[in-house]
Protein backbone atom coordinates (compact mmCIF):
# COMPACT_ATOMS: atom_id res chain seq x y z
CA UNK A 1 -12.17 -8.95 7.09
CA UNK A 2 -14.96 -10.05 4.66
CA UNK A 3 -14.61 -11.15 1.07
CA UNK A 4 -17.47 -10.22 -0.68
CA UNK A 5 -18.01 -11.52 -3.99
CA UNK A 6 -18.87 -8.20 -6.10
CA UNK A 7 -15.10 -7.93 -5.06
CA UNK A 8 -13.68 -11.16 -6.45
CA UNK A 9 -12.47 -9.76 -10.18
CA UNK A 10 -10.38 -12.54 -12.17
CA UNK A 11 -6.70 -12.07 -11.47
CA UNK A 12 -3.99 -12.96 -14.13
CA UNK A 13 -0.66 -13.09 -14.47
CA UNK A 14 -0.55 -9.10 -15.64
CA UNK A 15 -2.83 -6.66 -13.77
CA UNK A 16 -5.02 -4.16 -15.20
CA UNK A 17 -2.34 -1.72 -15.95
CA UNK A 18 -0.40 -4.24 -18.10
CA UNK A 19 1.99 -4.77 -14.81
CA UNK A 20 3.52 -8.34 -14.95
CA UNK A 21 3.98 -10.19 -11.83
CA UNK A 22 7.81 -9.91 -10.30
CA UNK A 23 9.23 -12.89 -10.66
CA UNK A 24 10.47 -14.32 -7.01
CA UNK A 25 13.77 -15.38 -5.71
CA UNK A 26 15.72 -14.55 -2.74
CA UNK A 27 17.69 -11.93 -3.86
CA UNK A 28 15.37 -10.51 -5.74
CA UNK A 29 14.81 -7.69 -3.01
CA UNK A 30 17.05 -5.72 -0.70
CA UNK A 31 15.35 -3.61 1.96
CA UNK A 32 13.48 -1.00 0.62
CA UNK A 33 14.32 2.22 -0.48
CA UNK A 34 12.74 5.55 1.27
CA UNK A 35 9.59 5.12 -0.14
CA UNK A 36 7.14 8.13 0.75
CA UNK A 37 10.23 10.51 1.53
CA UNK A 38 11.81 10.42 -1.86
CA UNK A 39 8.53 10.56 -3.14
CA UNK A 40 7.74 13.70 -1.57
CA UNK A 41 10.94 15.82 -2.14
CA UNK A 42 10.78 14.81 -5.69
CA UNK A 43 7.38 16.21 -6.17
CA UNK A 44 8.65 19.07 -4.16
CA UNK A 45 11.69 19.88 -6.54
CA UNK A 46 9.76 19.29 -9.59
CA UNK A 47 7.31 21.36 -9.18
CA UNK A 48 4.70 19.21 -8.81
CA UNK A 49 3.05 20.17 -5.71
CA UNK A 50 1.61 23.88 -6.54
CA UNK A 51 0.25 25.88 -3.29
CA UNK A 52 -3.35 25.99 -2.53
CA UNK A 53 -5.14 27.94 -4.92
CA UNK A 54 -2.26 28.31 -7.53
CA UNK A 55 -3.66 25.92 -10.17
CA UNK A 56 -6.90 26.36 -12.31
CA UNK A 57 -10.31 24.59 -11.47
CA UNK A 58 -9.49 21.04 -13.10
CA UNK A 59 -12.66 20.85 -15.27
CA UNK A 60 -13.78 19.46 -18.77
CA UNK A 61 -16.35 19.50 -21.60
CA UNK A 62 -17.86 16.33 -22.68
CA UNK A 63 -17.15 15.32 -25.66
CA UNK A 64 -19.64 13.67 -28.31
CA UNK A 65 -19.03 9.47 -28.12
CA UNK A 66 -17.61 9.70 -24.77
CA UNK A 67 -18.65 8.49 -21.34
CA UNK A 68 -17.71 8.97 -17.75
CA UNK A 69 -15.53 6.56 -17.28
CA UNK A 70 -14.08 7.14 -20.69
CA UNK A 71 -13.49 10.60 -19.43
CA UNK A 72 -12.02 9.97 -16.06
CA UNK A 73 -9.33 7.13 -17.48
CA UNK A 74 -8.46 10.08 -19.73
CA UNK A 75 -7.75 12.59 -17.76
CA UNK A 76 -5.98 10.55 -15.06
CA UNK A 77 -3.63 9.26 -17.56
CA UNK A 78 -2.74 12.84 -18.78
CA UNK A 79 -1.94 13.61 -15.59
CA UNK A 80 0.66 10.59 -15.33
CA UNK A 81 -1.93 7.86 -13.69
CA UNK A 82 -3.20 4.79 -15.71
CA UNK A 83 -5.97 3.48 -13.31
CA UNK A 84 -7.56 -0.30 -13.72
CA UNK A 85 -11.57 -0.87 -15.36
CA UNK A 86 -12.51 -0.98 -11.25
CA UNK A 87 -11.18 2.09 -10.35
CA UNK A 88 -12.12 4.28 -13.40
CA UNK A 89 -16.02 2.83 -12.39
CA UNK A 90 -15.50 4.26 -8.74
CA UNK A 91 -14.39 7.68 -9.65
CA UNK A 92 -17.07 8.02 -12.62
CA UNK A 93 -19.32 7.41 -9.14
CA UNK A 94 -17.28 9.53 -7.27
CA UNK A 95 -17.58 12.69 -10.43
CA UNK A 96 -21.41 12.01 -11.01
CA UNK A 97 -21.98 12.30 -7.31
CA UNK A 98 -20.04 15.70 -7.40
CA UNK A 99 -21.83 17.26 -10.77
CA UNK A 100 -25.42 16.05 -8.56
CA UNK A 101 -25.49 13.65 -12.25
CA UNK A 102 -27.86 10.63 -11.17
CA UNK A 103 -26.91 8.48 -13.96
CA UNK A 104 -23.27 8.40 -14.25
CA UNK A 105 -24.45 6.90 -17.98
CA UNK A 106 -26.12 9.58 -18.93
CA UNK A 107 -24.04 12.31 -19.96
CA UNK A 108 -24.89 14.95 -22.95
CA UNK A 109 -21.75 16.17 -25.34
CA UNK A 110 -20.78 20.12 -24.19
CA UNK A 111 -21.73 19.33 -20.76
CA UNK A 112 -19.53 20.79 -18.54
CA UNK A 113 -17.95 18.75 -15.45
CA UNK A 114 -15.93 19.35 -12.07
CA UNK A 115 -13.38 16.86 -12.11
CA UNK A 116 -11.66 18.62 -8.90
CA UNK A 117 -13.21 15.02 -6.94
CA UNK A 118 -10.85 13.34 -8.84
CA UNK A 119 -7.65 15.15 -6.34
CA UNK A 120 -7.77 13.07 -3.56
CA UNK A 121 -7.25 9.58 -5.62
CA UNK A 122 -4.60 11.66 -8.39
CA UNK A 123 -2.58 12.59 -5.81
CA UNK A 124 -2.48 9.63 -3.67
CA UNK A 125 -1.74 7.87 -7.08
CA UNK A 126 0.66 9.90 -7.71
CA UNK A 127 2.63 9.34 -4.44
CA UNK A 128 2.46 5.45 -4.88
CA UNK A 129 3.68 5.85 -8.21
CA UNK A 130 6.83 7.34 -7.07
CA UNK A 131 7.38 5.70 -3.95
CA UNK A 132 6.81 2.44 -6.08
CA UNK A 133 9.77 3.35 -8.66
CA UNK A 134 12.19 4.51 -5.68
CA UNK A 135 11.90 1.43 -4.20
CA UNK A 136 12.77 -0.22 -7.71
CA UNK A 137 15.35 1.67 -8.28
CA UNK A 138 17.00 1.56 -4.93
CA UNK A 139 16.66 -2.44 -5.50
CA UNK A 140 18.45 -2.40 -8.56
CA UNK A 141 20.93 -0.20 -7.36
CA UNK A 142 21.50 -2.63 -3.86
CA UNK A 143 21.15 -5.40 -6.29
CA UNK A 144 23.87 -4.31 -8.48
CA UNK A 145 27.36 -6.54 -8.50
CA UNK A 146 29.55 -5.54 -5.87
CA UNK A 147 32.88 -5.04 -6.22
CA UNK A 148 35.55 -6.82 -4.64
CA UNK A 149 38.55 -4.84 -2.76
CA UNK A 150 41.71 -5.94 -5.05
CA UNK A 151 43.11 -7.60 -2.93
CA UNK A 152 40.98 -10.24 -2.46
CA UNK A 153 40.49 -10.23 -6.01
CA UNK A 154 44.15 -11.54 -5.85
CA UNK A 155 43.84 -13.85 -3.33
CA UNK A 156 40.12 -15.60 -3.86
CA UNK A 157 39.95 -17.74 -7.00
CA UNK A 158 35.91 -17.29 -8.08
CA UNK A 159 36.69 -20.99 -9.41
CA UNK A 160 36.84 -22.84 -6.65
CA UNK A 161 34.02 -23.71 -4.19
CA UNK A 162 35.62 -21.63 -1.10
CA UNK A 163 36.57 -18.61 -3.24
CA UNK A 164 32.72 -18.78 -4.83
CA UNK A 165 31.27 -19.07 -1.59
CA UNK A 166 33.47 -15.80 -0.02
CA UNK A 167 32.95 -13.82 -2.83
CA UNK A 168 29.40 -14.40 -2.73
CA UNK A 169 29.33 -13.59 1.04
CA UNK A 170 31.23 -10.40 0.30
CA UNK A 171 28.45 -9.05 -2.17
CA UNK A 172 25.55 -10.11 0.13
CA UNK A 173 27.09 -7.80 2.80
CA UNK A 174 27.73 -5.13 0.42
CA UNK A 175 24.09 -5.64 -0.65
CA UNK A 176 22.59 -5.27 2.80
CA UNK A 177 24.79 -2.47 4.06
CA UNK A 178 23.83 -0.39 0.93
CA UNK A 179 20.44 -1.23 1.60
CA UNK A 180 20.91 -0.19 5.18
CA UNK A 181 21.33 2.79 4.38
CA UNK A 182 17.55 3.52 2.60
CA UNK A 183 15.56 1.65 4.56
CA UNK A 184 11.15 2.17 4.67
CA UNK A 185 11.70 3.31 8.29
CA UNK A 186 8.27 2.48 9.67
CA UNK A 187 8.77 -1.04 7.94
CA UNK A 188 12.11 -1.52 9.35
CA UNK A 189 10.99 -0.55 12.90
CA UNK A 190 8.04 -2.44 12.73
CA UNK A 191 10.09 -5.31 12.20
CA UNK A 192 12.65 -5.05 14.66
CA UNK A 193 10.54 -4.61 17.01
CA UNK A 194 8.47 -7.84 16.20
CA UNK A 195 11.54 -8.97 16.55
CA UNK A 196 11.93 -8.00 19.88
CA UNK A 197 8.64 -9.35 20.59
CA UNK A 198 9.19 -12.55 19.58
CA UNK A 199 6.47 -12.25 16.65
CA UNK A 200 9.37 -13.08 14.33
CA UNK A 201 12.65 -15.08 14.64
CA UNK A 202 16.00 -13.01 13.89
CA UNK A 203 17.06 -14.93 11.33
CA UNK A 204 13.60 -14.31 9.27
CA UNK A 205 13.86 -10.64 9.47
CA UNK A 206 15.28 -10.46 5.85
CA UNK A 207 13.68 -13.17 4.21
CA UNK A 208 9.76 -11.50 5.90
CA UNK A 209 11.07 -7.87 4.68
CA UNK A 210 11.86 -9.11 1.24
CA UNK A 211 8.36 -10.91 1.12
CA UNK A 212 6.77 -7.53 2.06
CA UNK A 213 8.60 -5.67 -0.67
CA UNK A 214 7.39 -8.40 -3.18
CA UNK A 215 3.81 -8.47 -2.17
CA UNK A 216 4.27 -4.55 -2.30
CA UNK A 217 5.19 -4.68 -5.85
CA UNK A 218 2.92 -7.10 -6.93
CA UNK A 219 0.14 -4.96 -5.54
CA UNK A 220 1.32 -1.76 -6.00
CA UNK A 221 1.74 -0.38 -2.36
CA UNK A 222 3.89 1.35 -0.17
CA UNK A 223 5.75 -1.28 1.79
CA UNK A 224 5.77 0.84 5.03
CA UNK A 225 1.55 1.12 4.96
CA UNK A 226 1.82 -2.46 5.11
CA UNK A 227 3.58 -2.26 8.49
CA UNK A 228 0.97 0.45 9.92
CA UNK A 229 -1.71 -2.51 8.43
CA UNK A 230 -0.06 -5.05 10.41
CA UNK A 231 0.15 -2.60 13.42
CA UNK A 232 -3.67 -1.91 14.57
CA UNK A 233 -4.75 -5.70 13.04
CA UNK A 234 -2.13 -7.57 15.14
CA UNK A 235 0.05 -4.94 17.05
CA UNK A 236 2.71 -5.39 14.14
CA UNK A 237 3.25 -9.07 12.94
CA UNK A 238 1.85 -11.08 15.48
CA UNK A 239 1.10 -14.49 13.96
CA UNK A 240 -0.63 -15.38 16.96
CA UNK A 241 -2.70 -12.43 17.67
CA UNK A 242 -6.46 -13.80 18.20
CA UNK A 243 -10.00 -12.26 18.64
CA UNK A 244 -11.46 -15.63 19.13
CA UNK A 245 -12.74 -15.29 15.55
CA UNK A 246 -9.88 -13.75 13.31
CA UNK A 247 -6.64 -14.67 13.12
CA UNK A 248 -3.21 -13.55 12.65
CA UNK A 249 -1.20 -10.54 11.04
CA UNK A 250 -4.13 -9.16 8.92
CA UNK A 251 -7.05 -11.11 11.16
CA UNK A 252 -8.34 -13.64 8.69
CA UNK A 253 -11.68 -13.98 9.61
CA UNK A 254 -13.86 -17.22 9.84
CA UNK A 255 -16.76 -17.49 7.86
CA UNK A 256 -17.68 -18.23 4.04
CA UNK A 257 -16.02 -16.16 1.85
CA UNK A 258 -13.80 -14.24 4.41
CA UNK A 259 -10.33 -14.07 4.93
CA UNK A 260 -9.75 -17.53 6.56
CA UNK A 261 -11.39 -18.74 3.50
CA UNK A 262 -9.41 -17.62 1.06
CA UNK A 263 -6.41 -18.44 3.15
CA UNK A 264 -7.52 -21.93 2.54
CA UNK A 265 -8.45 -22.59 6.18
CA UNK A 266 -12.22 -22.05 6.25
CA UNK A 267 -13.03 -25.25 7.87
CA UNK A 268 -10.24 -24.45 10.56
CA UNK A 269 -9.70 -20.79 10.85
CA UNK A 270 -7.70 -20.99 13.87
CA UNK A 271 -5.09 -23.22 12.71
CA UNK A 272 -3.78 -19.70 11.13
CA UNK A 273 -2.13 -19.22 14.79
CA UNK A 274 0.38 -22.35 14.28
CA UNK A 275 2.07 -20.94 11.36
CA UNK A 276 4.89 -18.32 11.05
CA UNK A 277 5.16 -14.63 9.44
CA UNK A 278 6.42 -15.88 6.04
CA UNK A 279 4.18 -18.59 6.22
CA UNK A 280 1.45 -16.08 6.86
CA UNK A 281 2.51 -13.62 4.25
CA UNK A 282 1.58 -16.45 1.50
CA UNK A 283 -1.43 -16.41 2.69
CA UNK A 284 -1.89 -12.47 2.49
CA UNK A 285 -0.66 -12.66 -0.87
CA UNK A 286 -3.31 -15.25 -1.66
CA UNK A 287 -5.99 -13.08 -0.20
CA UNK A 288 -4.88 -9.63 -1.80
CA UNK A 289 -5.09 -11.96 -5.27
CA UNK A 290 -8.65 -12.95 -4.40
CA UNK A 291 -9.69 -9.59 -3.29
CA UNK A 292 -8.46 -8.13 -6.81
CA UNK A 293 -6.24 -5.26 -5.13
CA UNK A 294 -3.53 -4.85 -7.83
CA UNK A 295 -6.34 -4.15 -10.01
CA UNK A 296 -7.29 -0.98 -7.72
CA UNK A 297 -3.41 -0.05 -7.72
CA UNK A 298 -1.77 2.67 -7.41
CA UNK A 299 -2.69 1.40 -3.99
CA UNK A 300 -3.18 4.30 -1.24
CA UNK A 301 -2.78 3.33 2.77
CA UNK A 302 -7.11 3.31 3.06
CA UNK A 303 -8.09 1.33 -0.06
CA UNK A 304 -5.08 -1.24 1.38
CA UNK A 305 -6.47 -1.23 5.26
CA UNK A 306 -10.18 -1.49 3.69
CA UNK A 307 -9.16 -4.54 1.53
CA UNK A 308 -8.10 -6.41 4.87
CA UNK A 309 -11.21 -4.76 6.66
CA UNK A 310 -13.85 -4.42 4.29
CA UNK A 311 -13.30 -4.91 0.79
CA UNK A 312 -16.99 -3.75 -0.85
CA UNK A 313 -16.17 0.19 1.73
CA UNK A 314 -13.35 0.14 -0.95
CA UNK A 315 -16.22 1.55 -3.63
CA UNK A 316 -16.84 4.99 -1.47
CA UNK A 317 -13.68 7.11 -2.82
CA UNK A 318 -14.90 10.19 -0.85
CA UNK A 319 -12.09 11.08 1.62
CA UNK A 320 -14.96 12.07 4.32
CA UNK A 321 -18.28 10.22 3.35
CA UNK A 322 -19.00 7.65 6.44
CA UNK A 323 -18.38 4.26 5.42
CA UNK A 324 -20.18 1.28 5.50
CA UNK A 325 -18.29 -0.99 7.94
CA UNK A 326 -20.58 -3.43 10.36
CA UNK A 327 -19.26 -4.22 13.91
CA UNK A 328 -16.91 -3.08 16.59
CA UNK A 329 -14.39 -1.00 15.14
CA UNK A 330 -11.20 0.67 17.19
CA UNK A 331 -11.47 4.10 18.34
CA UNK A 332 -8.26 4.93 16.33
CA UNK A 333 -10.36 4.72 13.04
CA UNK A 334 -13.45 6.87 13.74
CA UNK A 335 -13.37 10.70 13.01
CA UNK A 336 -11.59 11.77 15.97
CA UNK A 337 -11.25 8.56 17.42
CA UNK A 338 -14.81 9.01 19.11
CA UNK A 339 -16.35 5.29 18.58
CA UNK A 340 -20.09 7.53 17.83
CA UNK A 341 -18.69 8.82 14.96
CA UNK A 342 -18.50 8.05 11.41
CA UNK A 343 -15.02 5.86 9.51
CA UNK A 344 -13.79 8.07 6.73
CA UNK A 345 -11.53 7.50 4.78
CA UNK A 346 -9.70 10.07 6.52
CA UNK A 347 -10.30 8.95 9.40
CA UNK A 348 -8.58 5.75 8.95
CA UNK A 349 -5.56 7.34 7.52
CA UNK A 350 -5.04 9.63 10.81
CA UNK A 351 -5.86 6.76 13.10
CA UNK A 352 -3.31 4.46 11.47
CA UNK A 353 -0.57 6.87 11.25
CA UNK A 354 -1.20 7.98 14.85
CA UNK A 355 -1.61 3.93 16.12
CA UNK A 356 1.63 3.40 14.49
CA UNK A 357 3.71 6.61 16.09
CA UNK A 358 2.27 5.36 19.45
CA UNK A 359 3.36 1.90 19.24
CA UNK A 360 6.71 2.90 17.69
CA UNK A 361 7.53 5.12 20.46
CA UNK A 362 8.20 8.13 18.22
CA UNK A 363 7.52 9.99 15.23
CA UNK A 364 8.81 7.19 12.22
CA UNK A 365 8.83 9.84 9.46
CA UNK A 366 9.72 13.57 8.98
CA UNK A 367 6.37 15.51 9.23
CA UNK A 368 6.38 17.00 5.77
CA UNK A 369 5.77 20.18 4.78
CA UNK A 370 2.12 21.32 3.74
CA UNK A 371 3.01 21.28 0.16
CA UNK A 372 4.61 17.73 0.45
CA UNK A 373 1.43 16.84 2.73
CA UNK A 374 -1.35 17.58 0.28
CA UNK A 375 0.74 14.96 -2.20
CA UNK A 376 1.02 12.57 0.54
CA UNK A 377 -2.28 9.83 0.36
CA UNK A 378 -1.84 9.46 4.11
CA UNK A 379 -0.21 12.46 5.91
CA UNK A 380 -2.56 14.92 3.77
CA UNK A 381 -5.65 12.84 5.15
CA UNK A 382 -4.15 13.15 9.05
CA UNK A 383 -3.84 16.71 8.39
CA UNK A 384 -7.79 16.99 7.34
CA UNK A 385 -9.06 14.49 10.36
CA UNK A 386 -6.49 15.33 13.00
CA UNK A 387 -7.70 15.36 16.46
CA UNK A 388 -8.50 18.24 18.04
C-alpha cells in the first residue's frame, strides 16, 4: 500500500462530520452487532429500498450562488448522508463527469443536472450508516448492567473484594453471551479461524475483536469488511504474512511514505513480522489516521480495501471506471478475475466477497434479496461484476 501525500489531510480529534473519537477502554466494546443484516431488513421494512424504476430521475436546477460541491453536500444530506470536504470534491468530479461539464467550477444558475451518479456512494452511505448505529446500539445494549439472579444477590456482598470480583465476573459473562448472540459473522469467523491458525492466541480473540470494533467506529466502517480486508492481504490476520516487501495483516509496504512508514518502521519494514495482531492493529489505526479515512466515512468495503491498497484510486468514485493501481494485483480483484482486465470498483467488491466465502468454507451471510442488494455497498457491486 502507498501513502501518497495529496492523501495525507490533517486529522483531529473530531472528523469531518463533527464525529468525536470513542474514547477506549476494555469494555468499551462487546462483539459486534449484525452489522450489514440489520441494516438491510431495516431498509427493507422502511421502505427505503424502492424497486428498479419506481423512483423519479434524481435531478436538480442550479441555483444562483451555488457550486457543485455546494450542491452535492446538499442533496446528500437531504437524503440522510453528511459527507466530509474530500468526499463532496470527489462526487462534484464524479457529477461533472456525468453532465460531460469540464469544469466542475463552472456551473451557470437554471442549469439542469443528473445527480443519478451520486446512487452508488448514497446508498453505500446509507448502509454504513445503519450498520454503524446497529453495532452501537447492540454495544450499549451488551454493555448494559447485568442483573444478578437473587440469590446471589443474597449471598455475594458487592463490598467485599471476593463478592466485587464474582459479581463482576457474572456481568462479563452475561455481557459476552448477549453479545454471542449478534455477532458480525464474517468477523467472528475470520477470527476463529485465525485462531485456529495460530495467527492469533485464544486468549486475544476478545481483546483483537474489540480493537476492530473501535477502529471501525473511529473510521466509520463495517467491522466485518475489515475481516474480508485482512482476508486477501494476509489470508485473515496473519501477522507474519510476507511478500518479501510488505508486511503483515494489511501488508505495510516499505518505502517512503508507504505503509511501513507510517507504521513507524520505515527504516525496518520487516520488523512488522515480530509483533502480534493487537500490536499490529495500532499500527493500522495509525495508518488509517495518516491516510485521512474517517474523513471519507461513511466508509464502503472499496474506498476501505483502496486505502490499504492505493489510497490516491480512492478519488475515481465510478463503480466501473478502471482504476489506476501499478503492479501485480490478484486475480480476485480484476473484472472477472481475468488478470488482463481492468480493477473496478466493482470488481474489487465481488473479488473480496468471493475470496472471503472461499476461504471461509461457506457462504458467511444470507444472500439478500435484490431490493436489499442494490442498498448493500458490497453485495450490489458482486451482483453487477459477478463472474460469468
Amino acid at each position: 500500500m502507498r501513502l501518497d501525500p495529496s492523501y495525507n489531510p490533517q486529522v483531529n480529534t473530531t472528523d469531518a462530520s463533527g464525529m468525536p473519537k470513542l474514547p477506549r477502554s476494555q469494555l468499551a466494546y462487546a462483539r459486534t452487532a449484525p452489522a450489514f443484516t440489520r441494516a438491510m431488513a431495516s431498509a427493507s421494512l422502511s421502505g427505503a429500498l424502492a424497486p428498479e424504476g419506481s423512483t423519479a430521475a434524481w435531478s436538480t436546477s442550479v441555483r444562483s450562488g451555488q457550486t457543485l460541491t455546494g450542491i452535492v453536500r446538499e442533496q446528500m444530506a437531504a437524503r440522510g448522508v453528511n459527507i466530509s470536504n474530500n468526499e463532496a470534491m470527489r462526487l462534484a468530479q464524479t457529477v461533472a463527469r456525468s453532465n460531460n461539464i469540464v469544469n466542475a467550477n463552472m456551473i451557470h444558475p437554471g442549469q439542469q443536472l443528473n445527480l443519478e451518479s451520486l446512487n452508488f456512494s448514497l446508498l453505500q452511505a446509507q448502509a454504513v450508516n445503519q450498520a454503524i448505529a446497529a453495532n452501537k446500539a447492540a454495544v450499549a445494549s451488551a454493555a448494559a448492567p447485568a442483573v444478578t439472579p437473587a440469590a446471589n444477590v443474597n449471598t455475594l456482598n458487592a463490598g467485599t473484594a471476593m463478592g466485587s470480583t464474582a459479581l463482576a465476573s457474572t456481568a462479563q459473562v452475561q455481557l459476552l453471551t448477549r453479545s454471542d448472540r449478534s455477532g458480525n459473522v464474517v468477523l467472528e469467523k475470520t477470527i476463529d479461524r485465525a485462531i485456529e491458525k495460530g495467527f492469533i492466541p485464544a486468549q486475544d480473540k476478545q481483546a483483537v475483536m474489540n480493537k476492530i470494533v473501535q477502529l471501525s467506529q473511529e473510521h466509520r466502517f463495517a467491522p466485518d469488511d475489515f475481516a474480508r480486508l485482512t482476508l486477501m492481504e494476509s489470508d485473515g490476520m496473519n501477522p507474519k504474512a510476507t511478500n518479501s516487501r510488505c508486511h503483515g495483516i494489511i501488508q505495510f509496504c516499505d518505502g517512503p511514505e508507504r505503509g511501513a512508514a507510517s507504521a513507524g518502521f520505515g527504516a525496518n519494514p520487516k520488523a512488522i513480522l515480530g509483533h502480534s495482531v493487537l500490536q499490529q492493529l495500532d499500527m493500522v489505526g495509525k495508518y488509517f489516521d495518516d491516510t485521512g479515512l474517517k474523513n471519507f466515512g461513511p466508509v464502503g468495503l472499496d474506498d476501505l480495501y483502496l486505502t490499504v491498497l492505493t489510497p490516491a484510486a480512492r478519488n475515481e468514485t465510478r463503480p466501473n471506471a478502471a482504476l489506476n493501481i501499478p503492479g501485480q494485483q490478484a486475480a480476485y480483484l480484476h473484472v472477472n478475475r481475468d488478470m488482463r482486465a481492468p480493477i473496478t470498483r466493482n470488481s474489487i467488491l465481488a473479488g473480496l466477497h468471493q475470496n472471503a466465502n472461499e476461504r471461509l468454507g461457506t457462504e458467511v451471510a444470507q444472500r439478500p434479496s435484490m431490493q436489499a442488494a442494490r442498498l448493500s455497498a458490497y453485495a450490489a457491486q458482486a451482483a453487477v461484476t459477478e463472474v460469468r
